[in-house]
PDB file of N, CA and C in Angstrom:
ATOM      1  N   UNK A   1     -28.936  21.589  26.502  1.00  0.00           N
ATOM      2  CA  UNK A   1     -27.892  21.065  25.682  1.00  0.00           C
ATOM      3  C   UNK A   1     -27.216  22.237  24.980  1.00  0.00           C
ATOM      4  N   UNK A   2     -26.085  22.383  25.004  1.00  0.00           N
ATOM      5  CA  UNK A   2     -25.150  23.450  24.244  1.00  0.00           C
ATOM      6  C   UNK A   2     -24.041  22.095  23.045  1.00  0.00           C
ATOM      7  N   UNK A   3     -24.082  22.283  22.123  1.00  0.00           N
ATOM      8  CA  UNK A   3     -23.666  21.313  21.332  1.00  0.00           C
ATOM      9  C   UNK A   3     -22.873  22.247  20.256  1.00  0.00           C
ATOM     10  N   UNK A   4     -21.527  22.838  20.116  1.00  0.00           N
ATOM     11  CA  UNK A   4     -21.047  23.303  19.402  1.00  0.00           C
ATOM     12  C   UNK A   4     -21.046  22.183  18.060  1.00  0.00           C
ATOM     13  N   UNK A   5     -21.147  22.882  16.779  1.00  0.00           N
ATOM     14  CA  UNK A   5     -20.524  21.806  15.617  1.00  0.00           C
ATOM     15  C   UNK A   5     -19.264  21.713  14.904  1.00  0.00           C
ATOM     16  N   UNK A   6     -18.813  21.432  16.268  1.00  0.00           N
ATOM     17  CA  UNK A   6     -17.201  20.974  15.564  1.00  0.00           C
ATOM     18  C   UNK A   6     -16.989  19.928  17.284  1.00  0.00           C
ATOM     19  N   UNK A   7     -15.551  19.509  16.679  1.00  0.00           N
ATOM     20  CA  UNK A   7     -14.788  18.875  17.796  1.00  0.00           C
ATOM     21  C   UNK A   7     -14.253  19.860  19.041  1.00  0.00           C
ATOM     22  N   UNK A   8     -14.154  19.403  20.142  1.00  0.00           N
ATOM     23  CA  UNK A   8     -13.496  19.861  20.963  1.00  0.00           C
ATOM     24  C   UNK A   8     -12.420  21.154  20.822  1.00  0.00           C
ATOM     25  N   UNK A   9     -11.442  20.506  19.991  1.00  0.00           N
ATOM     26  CA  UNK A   9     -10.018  21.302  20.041  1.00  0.00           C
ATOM     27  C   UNK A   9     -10.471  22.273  18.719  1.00  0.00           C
ATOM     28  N   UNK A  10     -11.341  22.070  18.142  1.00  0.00           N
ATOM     29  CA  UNK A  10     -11.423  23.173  16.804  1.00  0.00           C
ATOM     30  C   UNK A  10     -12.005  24.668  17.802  1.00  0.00           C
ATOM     31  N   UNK A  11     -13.240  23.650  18.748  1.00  0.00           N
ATOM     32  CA  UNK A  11     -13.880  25.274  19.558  1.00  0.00           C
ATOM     33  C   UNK A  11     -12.845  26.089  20.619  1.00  0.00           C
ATOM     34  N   UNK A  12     -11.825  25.650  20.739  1.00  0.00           N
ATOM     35  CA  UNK A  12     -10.967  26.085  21.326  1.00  0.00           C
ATOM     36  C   UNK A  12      -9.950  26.353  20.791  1.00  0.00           C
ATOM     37  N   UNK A  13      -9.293  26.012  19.864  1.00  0.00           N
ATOM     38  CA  UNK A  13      -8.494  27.339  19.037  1.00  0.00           C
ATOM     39  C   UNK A  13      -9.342  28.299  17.987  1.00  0.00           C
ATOM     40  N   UNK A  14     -10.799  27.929  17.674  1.00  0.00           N
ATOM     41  CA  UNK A  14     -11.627  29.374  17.609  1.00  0.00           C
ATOM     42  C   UNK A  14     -11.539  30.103  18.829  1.00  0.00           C
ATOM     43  N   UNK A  15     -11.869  29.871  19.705  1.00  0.00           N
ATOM     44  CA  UNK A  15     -12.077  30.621  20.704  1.00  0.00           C
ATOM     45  C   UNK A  15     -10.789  31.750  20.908  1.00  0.00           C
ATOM     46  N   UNK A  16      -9.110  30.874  21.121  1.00  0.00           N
ATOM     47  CA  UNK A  16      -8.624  31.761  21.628  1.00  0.00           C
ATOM     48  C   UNK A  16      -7.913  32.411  20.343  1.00  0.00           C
ATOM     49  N   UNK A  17      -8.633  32.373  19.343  1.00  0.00           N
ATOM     50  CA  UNK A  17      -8.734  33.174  18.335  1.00  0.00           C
ATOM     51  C   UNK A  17      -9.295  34.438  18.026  1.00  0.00           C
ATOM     52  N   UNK A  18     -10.335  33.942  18.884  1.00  0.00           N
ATOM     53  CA  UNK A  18     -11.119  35.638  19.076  1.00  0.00           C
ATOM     54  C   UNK A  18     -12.803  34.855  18.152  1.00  0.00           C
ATOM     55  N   UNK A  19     -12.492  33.754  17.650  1.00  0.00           N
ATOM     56  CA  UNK A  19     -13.915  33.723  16.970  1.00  0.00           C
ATOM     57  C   UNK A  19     -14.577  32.795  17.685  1.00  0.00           C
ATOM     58  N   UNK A  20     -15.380  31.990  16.839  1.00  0.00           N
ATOM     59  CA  UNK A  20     -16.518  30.770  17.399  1.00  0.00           C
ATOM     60  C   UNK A  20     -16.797  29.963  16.858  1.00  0.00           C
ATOM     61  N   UNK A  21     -17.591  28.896  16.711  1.00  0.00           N
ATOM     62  CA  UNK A  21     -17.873  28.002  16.342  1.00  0.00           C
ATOM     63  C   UNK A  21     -19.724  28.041  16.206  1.00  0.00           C
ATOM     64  N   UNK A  22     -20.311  27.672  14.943  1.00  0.00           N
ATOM     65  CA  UNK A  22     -21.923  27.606  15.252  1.00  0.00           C
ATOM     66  C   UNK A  22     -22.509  26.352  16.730  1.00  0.00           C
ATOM     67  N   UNK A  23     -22.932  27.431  17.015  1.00  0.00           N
ATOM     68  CA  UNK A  23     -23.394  26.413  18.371  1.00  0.00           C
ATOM     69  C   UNK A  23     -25.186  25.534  18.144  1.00  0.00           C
ATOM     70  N   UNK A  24     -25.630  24.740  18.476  1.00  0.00           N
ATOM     71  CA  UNK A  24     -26.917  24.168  18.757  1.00  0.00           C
ATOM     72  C   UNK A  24     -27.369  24.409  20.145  1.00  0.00           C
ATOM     73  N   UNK A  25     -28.542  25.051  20.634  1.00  0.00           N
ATOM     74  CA  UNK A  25     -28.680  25.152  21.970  1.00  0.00           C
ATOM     75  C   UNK A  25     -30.256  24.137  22.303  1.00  0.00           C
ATOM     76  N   UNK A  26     -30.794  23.532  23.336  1.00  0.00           N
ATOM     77  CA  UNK A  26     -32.154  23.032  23.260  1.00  0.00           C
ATOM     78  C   UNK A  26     -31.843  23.018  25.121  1.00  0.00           C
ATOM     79  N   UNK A  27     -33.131  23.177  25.408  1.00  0.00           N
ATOM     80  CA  UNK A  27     -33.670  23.218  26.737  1.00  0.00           C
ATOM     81  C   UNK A  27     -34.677  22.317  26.583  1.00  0.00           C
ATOM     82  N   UNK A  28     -35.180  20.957  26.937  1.00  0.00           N
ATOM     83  CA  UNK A  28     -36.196  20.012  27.450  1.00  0.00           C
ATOM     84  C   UNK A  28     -37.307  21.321  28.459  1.00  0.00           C
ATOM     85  N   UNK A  29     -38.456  21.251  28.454  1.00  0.00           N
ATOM     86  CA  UNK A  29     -38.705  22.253  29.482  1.00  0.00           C
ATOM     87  C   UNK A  29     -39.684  21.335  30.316  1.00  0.00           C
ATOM     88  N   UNK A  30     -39.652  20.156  30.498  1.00  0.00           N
ATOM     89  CA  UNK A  30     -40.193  18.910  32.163  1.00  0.00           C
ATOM     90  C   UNK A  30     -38.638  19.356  32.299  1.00  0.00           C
ATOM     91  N   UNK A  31     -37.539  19.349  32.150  1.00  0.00           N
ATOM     92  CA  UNK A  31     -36.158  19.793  32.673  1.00  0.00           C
ATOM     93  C   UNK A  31     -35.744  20.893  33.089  1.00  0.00           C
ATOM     94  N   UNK A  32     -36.578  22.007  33.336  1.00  0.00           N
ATOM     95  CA  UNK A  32     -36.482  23.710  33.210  1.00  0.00           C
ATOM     96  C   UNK A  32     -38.185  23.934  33.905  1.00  0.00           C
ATOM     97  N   UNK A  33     -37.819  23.498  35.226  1.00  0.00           N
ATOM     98  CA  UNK A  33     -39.277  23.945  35.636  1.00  0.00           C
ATOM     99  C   UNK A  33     -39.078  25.590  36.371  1.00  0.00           C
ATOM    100  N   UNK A  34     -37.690  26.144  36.641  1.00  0.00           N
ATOM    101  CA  UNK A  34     -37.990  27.175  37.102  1.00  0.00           C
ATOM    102  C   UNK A  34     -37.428  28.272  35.984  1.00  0.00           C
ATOM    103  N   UNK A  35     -37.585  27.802  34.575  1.00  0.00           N
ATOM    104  CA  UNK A  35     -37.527  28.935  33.548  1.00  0.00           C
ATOM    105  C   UNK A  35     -36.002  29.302  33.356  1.00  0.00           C
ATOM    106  N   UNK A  36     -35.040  29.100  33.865  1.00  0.00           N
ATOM    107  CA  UNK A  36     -33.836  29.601  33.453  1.00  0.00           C
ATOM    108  C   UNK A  36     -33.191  28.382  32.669  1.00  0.00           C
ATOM    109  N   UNK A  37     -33.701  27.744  32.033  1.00  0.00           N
ATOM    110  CA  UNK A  37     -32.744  27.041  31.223  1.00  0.00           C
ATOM    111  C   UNK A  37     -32.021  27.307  30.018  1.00  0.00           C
ATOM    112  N   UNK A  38     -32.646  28.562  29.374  1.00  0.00           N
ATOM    113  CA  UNK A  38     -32.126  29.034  27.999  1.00  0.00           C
ATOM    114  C   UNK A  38     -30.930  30.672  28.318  1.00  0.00           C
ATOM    115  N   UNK A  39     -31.715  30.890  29.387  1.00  0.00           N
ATOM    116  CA  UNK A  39     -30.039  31.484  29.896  1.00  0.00           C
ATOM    117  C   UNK A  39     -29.076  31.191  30.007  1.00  0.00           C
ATOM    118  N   UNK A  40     -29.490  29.910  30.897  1.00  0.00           N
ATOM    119  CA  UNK A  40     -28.000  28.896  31.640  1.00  0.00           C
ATOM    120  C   UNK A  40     -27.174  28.639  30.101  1.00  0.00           C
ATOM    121  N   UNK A  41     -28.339  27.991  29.353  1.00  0.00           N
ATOM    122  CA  UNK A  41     -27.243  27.615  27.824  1.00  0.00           C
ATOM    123  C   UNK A  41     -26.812  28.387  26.579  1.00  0.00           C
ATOM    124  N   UNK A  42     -27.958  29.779  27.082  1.00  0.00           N
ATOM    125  CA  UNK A  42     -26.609  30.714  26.254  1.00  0.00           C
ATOM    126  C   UNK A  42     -25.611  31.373  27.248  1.00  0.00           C
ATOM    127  N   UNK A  43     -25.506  31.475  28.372  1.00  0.00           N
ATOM    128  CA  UNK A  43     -24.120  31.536  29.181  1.00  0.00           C
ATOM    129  C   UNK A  43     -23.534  30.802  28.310  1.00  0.00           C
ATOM    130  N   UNK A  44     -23.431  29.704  28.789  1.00  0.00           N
ATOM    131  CA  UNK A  44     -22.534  28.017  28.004  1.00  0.00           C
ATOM    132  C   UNK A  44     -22.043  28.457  26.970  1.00  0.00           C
ATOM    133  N   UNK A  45     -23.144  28.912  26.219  1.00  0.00           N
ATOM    134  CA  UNK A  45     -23.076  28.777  24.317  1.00  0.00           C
ATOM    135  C   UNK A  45     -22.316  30.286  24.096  1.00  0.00           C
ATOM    136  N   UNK A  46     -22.549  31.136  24.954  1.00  0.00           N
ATOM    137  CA  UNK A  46     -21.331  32.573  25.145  1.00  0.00           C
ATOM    138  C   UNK A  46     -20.268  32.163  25.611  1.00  0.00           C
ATOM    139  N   UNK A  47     -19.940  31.566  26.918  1.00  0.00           N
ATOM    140  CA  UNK A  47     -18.390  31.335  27.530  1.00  0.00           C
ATOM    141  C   UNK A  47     -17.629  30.571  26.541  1.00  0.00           C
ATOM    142  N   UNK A  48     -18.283  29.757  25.568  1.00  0.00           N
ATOM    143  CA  UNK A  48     -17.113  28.823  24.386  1.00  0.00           C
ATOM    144  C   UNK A  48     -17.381  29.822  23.144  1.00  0.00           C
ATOM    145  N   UNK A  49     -17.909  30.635  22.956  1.00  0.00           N
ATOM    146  CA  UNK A  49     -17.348  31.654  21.908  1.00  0.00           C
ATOM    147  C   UNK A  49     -18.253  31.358  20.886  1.00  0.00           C
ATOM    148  N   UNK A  50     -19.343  30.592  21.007  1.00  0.00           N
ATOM    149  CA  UNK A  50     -20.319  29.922  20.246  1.00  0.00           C
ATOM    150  C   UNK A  50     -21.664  31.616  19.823  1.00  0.00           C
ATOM    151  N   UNK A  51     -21.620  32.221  20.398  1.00  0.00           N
ATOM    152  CA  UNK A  51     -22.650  33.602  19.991  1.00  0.00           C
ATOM    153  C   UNK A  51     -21.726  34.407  18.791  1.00  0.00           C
ATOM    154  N   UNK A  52     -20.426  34.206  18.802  1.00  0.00           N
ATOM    155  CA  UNK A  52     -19.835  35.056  17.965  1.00  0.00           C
ATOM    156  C   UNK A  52     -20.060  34.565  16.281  1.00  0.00           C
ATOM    157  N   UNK A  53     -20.463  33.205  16.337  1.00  0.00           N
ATOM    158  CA  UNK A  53     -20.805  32.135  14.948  1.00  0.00           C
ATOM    159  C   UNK A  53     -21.931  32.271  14.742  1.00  0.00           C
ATOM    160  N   UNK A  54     -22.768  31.810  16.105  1.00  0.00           N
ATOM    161  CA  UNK A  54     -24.462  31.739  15.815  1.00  0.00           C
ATOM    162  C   UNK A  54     -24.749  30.575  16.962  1.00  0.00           C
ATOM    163  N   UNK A  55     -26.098  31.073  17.151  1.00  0.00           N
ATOM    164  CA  UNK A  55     -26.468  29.670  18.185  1.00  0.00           C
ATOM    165  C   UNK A  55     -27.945  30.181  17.840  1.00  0.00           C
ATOM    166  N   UNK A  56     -28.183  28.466  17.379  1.00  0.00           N
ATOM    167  CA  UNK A  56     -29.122  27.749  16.767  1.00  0.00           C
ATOM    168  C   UNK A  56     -29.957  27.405  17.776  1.00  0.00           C
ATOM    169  N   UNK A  57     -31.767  27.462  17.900  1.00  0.00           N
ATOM    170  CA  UNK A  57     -32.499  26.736  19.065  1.00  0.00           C
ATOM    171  C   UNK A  57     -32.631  25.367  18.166  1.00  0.00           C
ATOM    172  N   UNK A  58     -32.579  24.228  18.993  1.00  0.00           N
ATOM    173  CA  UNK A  58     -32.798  22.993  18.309  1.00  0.00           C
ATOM    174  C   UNK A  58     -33.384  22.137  19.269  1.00  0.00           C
ATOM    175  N   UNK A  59     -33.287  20.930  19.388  1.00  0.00           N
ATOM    176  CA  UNK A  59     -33.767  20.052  20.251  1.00  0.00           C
ATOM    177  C   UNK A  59     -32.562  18.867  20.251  1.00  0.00           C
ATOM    178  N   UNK A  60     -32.829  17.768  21.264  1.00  0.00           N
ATOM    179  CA  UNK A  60     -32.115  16.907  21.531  1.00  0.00           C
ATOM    180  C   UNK A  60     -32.241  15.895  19.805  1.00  0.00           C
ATOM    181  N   UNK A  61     -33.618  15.341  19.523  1.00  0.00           N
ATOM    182  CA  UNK A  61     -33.660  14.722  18.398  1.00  0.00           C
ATOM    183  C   UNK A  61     -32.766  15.377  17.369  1.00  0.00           C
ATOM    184  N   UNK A  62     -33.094  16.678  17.047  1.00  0.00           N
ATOM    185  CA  UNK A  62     -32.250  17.223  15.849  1.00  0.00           C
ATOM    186  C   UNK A  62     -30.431  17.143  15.595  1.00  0.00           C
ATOM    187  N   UNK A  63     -30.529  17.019  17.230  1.00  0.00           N
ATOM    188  CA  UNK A  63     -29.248  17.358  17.007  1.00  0.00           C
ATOM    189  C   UNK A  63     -28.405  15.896  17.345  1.00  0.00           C
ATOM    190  N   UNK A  64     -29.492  14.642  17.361  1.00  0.00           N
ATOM    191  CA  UNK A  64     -28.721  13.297  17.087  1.00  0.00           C
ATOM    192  C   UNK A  64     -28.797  13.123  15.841  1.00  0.00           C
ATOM    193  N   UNK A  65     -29.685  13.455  15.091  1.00  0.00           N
ATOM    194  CA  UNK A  65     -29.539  12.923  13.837  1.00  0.00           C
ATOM    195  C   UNK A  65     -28.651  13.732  12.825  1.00  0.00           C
ATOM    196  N   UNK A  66     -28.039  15.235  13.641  1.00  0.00           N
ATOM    197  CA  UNK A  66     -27.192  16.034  12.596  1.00  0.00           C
ATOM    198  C   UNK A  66     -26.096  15.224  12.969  1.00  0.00           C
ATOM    199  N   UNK A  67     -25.502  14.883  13.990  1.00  0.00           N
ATOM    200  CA  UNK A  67     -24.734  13.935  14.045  1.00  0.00           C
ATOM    201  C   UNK A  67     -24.782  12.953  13.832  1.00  0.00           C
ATOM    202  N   UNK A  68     -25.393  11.968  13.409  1.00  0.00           N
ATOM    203  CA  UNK A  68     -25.673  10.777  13.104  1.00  0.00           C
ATOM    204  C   UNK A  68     -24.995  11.177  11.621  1.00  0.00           C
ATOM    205  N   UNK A  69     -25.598  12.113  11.038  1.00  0.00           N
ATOM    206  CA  UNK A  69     -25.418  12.058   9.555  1.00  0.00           C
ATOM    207  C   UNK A  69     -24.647  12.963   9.210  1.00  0.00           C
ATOM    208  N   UNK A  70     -23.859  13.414  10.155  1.00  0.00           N
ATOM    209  CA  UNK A  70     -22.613  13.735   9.692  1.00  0.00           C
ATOM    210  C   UNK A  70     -21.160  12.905   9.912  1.00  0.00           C
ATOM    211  N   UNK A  71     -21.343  12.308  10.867  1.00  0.00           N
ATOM    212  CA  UNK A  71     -20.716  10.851  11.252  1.00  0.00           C
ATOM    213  C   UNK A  71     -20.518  10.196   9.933  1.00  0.00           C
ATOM    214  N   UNK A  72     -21.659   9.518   9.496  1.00  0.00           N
ATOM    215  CA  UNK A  72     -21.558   8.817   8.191  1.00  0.00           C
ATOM    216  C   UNK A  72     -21.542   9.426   6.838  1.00  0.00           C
ATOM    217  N   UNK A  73     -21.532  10.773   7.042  1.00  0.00           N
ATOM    218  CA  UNK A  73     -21.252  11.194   5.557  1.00  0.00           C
ATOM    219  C   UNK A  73     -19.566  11.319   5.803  1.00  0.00           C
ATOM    220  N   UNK A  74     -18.968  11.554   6.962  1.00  0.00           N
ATOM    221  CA  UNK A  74     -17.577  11.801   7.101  1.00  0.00           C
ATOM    222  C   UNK A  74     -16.777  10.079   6.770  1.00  0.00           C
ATOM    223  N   UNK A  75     -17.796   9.361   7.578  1.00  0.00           N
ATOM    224  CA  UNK A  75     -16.754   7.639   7.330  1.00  0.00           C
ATOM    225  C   UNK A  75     -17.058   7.580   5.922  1.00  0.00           C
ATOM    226  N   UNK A  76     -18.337   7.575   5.223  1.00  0.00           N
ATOM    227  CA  UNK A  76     -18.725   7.119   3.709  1.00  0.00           C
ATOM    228  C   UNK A  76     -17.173   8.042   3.027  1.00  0.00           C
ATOM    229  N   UNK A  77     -17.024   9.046   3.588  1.00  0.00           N
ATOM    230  CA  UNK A  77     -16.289  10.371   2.328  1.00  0.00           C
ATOM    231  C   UNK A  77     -14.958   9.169   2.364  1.00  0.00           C
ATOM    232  N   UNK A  78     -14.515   8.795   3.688  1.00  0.00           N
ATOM    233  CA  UNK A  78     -13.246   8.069   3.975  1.00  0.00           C
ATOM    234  C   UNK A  78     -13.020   7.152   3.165  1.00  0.00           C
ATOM    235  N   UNK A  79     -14.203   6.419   3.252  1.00  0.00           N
ATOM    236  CA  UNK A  79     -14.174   4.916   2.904  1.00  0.00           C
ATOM    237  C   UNK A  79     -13.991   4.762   0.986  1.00  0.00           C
ATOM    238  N   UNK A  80     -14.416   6.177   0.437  1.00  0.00           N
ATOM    239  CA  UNK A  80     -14.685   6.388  -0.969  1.00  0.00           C
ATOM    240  C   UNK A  80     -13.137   7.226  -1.624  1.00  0.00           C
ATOM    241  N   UNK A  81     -12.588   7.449  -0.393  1.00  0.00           N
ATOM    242  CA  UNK A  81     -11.629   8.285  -0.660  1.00  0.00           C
ATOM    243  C   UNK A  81     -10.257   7.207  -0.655  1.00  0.00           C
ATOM    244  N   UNK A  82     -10.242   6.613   0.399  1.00  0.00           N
ATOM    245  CA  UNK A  82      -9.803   5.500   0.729  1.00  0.00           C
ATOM    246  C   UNK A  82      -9.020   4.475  -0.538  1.00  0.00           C
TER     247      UNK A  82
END
């Protein structure tokens, strides 16, 4: 998993900015039986400009629930702002 933390279009006008975005990286390893999986996803997490911010090892769980709860701290901010 390579999971930048932002949207789409933010990692891409970082990018052709010259900067990056903090990236999340996680490899399952029953998914990585011949060992290259944390290469393959810092390739990934290098080609979107994500090493120039930081790239984070995480896992699949961590990185539903950073979204989960950033999801709802963003609708709650709306809904209060609103």
């Amino acid at each position: 998993m390579v999971a930048p933390k932002c949207p789409g279009t933010e990692v891409r006008e970082e990018y052709k900015r010259g900067f990056g975005v903090p990236t999340l990286i996680a490899v399952h390893p029953e998914n990585d039986p011949k060992g290259e999986g944390w290469d393959i996803a810092k390739a990934w997490a290098a080609a979107t400009g994500g090493h120039r911010a930081g790239c984070l090892e995480s896992s699949f769980v961590a990185e539903v629930k950073s979204d989960l709860m950033g999801e709802q701290t963003i609708l709650c901010g709306m809904l209060q702002a609103g």
